[in-house]
Protein backbone atom coordinates (compact mmCIF):
# COMPACT_ATOMS: atom_id res chain seq x y z
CA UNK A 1 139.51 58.35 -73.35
CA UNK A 2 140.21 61.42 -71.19
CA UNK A 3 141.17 60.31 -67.48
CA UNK A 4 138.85 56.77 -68.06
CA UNK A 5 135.84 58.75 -69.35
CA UNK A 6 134.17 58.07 -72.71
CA UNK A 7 133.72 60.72 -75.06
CA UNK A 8 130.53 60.96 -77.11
CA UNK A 9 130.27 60.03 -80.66
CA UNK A 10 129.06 63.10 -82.37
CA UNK A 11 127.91 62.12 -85.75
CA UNK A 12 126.77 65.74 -88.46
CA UNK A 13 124.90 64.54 -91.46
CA UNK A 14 127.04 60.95 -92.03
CA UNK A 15 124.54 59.76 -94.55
CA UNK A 16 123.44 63.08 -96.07
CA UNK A 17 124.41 60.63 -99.77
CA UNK A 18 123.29 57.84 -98.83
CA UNK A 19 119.84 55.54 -100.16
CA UNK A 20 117.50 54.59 -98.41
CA UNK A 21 118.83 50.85 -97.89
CA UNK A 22 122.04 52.27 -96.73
CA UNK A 23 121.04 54.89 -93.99
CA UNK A 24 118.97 51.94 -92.67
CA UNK A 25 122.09 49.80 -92.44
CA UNK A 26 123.79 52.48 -91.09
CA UNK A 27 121.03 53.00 -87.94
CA UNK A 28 121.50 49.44 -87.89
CA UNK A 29 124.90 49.97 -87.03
CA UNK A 30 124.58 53.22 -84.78
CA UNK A 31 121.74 51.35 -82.51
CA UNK A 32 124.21 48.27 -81.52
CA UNK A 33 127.44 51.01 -81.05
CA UNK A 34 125.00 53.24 -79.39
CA UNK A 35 124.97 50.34 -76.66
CA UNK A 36 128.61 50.44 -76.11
CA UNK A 37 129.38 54.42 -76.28
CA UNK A 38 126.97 57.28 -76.25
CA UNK A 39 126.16 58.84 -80.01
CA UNK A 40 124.87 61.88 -81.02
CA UNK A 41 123.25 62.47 -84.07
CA UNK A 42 122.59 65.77 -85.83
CA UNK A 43 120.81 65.89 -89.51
CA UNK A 44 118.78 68.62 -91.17
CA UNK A 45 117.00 65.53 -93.30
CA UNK A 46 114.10 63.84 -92.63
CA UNK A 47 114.02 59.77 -92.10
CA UNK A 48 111.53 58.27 -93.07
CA UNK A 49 112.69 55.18 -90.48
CA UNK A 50 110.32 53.92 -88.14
CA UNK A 51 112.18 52.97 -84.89
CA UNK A 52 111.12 49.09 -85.42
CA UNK A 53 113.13 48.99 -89.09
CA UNK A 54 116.24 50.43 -87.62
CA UNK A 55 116.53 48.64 -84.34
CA UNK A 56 115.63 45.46 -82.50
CA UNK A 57 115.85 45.55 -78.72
CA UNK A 58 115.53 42.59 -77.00
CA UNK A 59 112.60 42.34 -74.42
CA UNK A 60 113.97 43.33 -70.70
C-alpha cells in the first residue's frame, strides 16, 4: 500500500493456457478477491462465461 491506499490488481492475459474448467475456477477466484481489492482484467480472448457460471452474489 502507498500512504494506506490500495493499488489495483492489474491482471494481462493470466489464463491465456488455460481450459475451460480452469479459467472458470479462476473467475471464481477473481469475483471473491475482486470484493476485497479492485482488479482489472485485460484479455484479447473471448470467454465464453456467462456471468451466472463465474460468480454468485448473494441477494442485497
Amino acid at each position: 500500500m502507498i500512504a494506506g491506499n490500495k493499488i489495483p490488481v492489474f491482471l494481462d492475459d493470466v489464463f491465456a493456457h488455460y481450459d475451460e474448467e480452469r479459467t472458470r475456477k479462476g473467475f471464481l477466484f477473481l469475483s471473491e478477491y475482486s470484493r476485497l481489492d479492485q482488479v482489472i482484467f485485460f484479455t484479447c480472448h473471448r470467454y465464453s462465461l456467462t456471468e451466472d457460471q463465474c460468480t454468485d452474489f448473494p441477494e442485497q
